[in-house]
N, C-alpha and C. Protein backbone atom coordinates (compact mmCIF):
# COMPACT_ATOMS: atom_id res chain seq x y z
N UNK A 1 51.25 93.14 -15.68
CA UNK A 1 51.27 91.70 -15.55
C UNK A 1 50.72 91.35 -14.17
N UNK A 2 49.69 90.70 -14.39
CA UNK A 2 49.62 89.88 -13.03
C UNK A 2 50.06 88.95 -12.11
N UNK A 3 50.20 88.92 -11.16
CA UNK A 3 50.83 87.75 -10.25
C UNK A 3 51.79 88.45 -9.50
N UNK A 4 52.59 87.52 -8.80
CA UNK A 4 53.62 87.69 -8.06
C UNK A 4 55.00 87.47 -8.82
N UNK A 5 56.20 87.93 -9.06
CA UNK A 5 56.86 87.92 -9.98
C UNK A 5 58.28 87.09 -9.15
N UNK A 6 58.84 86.01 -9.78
CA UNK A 6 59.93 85.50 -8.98
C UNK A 6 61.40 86.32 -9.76
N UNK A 7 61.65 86.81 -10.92
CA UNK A 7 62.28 86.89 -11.00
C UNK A 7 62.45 88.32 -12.49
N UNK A 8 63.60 89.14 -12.24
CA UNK A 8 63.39 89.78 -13.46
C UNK A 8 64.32 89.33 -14.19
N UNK A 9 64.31 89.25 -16.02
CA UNK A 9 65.43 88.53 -16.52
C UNK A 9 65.46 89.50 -17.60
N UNK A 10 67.05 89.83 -18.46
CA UNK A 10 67.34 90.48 -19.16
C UNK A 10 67.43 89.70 -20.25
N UNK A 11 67.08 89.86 -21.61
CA UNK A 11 67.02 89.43 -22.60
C UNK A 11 66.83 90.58 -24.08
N UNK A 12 67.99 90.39 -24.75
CA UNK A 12 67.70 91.13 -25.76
C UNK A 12 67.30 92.74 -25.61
N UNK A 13 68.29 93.44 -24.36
CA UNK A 13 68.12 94.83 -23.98
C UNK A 13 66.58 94.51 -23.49
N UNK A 14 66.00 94.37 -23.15
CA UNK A 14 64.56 93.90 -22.75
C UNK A 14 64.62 93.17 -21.12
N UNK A 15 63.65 93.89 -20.33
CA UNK A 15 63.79 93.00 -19.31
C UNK A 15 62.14 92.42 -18.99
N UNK A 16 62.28 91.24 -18.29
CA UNK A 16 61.12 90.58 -18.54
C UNK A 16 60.91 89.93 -16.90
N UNK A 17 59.82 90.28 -16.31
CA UNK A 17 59.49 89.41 -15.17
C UNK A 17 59.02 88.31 -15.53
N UNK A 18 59.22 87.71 -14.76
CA UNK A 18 58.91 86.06 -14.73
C UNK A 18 57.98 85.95 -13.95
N UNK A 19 56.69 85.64 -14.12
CA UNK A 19 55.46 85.28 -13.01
C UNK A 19 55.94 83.68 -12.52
N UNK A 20 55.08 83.96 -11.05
CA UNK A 20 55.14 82.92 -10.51
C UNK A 20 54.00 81.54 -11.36
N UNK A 21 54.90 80.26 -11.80
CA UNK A 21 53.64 79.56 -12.75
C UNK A 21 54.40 78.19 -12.95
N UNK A 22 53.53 77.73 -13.41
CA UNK A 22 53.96 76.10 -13.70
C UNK A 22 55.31 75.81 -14.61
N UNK A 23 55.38 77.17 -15.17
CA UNK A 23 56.18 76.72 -16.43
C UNK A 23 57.93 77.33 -15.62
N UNK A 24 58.04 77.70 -14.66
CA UNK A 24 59.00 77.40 -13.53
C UNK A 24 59.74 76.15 -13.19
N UNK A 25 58.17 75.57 -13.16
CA UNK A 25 58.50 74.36 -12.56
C UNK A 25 58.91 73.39 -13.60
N UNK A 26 59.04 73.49 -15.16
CA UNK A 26 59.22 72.82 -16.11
C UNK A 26 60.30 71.83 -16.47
N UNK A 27 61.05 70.98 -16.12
CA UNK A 27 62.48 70.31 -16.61
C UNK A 27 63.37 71.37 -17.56
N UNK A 28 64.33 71.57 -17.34
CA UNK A 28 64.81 72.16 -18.82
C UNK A 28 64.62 73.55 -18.95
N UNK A 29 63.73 74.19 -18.31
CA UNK A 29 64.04 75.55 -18.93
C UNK A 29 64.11 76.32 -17.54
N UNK A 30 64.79 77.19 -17.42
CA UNK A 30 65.33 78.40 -17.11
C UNK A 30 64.86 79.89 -17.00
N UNK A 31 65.60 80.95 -16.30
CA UNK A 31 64.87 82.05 -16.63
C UNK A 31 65.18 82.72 -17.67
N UNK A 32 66.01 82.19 -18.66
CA UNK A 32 66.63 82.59 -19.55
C UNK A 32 64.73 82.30 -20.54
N UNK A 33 64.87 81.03 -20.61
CA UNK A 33 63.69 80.27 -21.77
C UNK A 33 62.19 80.98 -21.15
N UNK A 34 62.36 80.72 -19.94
CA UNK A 34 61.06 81.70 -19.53
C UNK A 34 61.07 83.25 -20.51
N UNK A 35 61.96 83.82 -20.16
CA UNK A 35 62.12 84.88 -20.80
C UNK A 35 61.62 85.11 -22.12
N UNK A 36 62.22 84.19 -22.85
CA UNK A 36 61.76 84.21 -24.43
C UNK A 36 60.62 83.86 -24.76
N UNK A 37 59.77 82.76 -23.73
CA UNK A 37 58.42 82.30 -23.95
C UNK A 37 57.70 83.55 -23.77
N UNK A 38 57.50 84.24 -22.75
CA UNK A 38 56.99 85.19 -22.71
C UNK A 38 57.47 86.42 -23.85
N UNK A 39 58.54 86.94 -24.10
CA UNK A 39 58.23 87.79 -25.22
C UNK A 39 57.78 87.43 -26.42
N UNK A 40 57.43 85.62 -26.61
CA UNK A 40 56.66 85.49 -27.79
C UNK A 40 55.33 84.92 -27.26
N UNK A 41 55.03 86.19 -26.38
CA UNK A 41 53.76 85.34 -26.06
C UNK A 41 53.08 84.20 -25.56
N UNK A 42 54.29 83.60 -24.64
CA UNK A 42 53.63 82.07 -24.15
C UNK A 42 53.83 81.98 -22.88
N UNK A 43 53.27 81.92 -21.98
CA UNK A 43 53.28 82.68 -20.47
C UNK A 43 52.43 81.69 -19.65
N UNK A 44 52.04 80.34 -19.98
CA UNK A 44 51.50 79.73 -19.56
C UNK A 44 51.95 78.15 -19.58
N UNK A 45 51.84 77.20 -19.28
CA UNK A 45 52.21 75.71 -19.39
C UNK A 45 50.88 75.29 -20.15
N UNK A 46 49.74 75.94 -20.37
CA UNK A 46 48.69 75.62 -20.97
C UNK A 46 49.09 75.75 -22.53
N UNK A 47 49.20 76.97 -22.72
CA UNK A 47 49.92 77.82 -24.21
C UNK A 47 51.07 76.56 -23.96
N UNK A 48 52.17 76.20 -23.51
CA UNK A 48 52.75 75.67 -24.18
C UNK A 48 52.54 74.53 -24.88
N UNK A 49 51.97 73.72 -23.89
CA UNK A 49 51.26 72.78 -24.29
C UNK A 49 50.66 72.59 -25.65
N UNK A 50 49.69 73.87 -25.89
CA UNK A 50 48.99 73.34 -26.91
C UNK A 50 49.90 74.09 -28.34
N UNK A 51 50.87 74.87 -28.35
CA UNK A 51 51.60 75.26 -29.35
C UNK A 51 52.52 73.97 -29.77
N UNK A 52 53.04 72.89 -28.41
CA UNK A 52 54.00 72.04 -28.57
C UNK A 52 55.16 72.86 -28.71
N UNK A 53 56.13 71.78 -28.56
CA UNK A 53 58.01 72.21 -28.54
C UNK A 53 58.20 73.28 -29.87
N UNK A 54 57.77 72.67 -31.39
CA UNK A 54 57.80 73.09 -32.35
C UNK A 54 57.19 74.74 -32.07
N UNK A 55 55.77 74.48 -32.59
CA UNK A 55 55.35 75.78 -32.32
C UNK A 55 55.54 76.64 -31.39
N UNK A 56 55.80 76.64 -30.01
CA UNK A 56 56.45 77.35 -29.13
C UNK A 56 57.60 78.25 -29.97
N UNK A 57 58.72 76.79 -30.27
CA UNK A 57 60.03 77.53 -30.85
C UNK A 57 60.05 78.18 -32.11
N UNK A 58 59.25 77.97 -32.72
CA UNK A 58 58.46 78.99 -34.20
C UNK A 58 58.54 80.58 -33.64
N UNK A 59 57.56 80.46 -32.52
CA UNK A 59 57.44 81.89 -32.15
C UNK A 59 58.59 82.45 -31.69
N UNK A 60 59.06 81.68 -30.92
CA UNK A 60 60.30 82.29 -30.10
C UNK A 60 61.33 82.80 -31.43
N UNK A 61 61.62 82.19 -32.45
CA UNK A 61 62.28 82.71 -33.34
C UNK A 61 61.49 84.14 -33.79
N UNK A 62 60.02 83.30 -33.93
CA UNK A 62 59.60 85.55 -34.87
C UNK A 62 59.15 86.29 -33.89
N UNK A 63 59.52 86.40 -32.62
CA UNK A 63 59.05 87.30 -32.05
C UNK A 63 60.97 88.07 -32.30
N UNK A 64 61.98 87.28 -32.90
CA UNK A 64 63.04 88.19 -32.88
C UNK A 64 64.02 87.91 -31.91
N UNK A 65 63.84 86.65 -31.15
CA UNK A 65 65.33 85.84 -30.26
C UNK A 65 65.84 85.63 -31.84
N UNK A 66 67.59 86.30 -30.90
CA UNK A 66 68.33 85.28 -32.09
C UNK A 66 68.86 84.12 -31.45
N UNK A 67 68.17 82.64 -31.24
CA UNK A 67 68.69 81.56 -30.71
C UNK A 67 69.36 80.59 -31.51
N UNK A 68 69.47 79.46 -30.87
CA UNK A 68 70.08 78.52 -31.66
C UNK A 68 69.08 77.39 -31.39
N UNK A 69 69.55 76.71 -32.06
CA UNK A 69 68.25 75.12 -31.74
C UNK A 69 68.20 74.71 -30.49
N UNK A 70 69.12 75.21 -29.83
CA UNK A 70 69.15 73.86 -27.84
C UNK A 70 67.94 74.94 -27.32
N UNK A 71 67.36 75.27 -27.80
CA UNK A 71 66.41 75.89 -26.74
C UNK A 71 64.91 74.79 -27.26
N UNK A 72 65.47 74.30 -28.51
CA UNK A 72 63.78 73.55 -29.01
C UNK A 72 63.93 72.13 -28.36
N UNK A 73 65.34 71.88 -28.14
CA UNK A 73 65.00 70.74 -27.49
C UNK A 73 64.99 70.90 -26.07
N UNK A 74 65.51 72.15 -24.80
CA UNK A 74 64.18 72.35 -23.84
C UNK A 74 63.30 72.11 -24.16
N UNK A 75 62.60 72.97 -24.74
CA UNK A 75 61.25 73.08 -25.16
C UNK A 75 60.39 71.75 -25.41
N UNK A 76 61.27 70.81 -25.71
CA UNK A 76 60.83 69.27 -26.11
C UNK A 76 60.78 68.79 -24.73
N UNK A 77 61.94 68.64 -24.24
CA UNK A 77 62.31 67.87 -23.18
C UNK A 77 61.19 68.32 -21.85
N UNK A 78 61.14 69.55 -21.87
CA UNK A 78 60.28 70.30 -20.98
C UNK A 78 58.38 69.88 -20.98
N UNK A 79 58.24 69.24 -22.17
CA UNK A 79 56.68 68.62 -21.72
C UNK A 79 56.80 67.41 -22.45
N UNK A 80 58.12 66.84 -22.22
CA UNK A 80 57.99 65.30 -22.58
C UNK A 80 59.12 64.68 -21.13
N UNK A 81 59.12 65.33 -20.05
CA UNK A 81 60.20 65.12 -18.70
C UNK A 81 61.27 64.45 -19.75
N UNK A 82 61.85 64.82 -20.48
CA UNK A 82 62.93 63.98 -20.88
C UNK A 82 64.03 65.51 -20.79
N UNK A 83 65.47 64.65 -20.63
CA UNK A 83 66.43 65.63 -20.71
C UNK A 83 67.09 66.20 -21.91
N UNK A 84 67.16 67.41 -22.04
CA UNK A 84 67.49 67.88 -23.30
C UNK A 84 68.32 67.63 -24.18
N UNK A 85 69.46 66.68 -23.66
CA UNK A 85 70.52 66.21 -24.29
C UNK A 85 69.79 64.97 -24.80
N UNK A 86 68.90 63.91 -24.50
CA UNK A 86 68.40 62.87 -24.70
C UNK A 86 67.57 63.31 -25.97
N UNK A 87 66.83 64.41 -25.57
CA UNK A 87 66.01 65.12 -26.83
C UNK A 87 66.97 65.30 -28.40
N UNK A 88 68.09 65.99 -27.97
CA UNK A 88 68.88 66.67 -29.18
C UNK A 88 69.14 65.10 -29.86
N UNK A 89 69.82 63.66 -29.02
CA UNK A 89 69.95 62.53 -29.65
C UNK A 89 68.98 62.17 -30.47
N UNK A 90 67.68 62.00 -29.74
CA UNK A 90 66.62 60.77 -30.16
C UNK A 90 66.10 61.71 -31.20
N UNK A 91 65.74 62.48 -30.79
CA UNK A 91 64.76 63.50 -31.69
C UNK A 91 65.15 64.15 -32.68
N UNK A 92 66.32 64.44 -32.71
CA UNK A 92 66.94 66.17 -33.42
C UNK A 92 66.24 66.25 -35.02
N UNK A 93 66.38 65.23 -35.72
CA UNK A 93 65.70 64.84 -37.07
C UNK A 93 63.95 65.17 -37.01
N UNK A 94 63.47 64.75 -36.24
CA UNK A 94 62.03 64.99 -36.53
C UNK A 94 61.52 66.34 -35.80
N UNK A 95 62.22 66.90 -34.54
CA UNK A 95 62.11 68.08 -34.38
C UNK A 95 62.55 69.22 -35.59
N UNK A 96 63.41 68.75 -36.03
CA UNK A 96 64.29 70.00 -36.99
C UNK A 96 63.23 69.61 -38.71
N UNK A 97 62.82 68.39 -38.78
CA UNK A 97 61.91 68.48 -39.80
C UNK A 97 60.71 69.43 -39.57
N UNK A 98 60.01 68.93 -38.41
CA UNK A 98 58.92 69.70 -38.02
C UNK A 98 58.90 71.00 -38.36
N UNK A 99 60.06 71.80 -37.37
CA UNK A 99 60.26 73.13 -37.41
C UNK A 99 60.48 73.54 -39.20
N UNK A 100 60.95 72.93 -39.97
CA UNK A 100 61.12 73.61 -41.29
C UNK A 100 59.61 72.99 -41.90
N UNK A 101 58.72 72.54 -41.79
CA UNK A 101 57.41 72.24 -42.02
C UNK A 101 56.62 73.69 -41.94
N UNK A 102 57.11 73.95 -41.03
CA UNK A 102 56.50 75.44 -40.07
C UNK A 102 57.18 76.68 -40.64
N UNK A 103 58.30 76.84 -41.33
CA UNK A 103 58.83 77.39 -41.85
C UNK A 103 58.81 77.99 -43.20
N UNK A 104 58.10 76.23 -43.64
CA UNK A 104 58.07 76.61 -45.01
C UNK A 104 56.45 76.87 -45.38
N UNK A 105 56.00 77.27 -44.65
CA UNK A 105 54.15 77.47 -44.59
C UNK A 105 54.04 78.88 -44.49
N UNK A 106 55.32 79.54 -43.69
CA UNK A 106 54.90 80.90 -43.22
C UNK A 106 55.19 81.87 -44.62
């Protein structure tokens, strides 16, 4: 991996550096969520971006986190600056539709 690494994080017997990157700097997520973005492959604020909250949290489920939903509404809250609890209110219905949209395709 390239870069400078701020942090190492354990996840799922797995340990995972955290590069130094925008997605640090994100509202809402953690080195915990860092963690999981990267073992499903999303290691960038660019990638997240263009996967969105949904698709992000698609992967994060098949790469094999066993999570629960509060990580999709980080994931929301995190490129919409809104707070995740505000997310789980306003949103939870059209996020949780989305995600089974995505679900039921695969």
């Amino acid at each position: 991996m390239s870069g400078r690494c701020t942090a190492a994080v354990r996840l799922n017997d797995n340990w995972y550096l955290i590069p130094t990157s925008r997605i640090s700097a994100l509202s809402n997520l953690g080195s915990k969520s860092q963690a999981m973005l990267l073992a499903a492959g999303i290691s960038s604020v660019d990638r997240l971006r263009e996967l969105g909250s949904v698709g992000a949290f698609s992967r994060v489920k098949a790469s094999g986190a066993n999570v629960s939903v509060n990580p999709l509404w980080a994931l929301e809250g995190a490129l919409t600056d809104l707070p995740w609890q505000q997310v789980a209110r306003e949103h939870r219905l059209s996020l949780l539709l989305a995600f089974e949209a995505i679900v039921g395709e695969a």
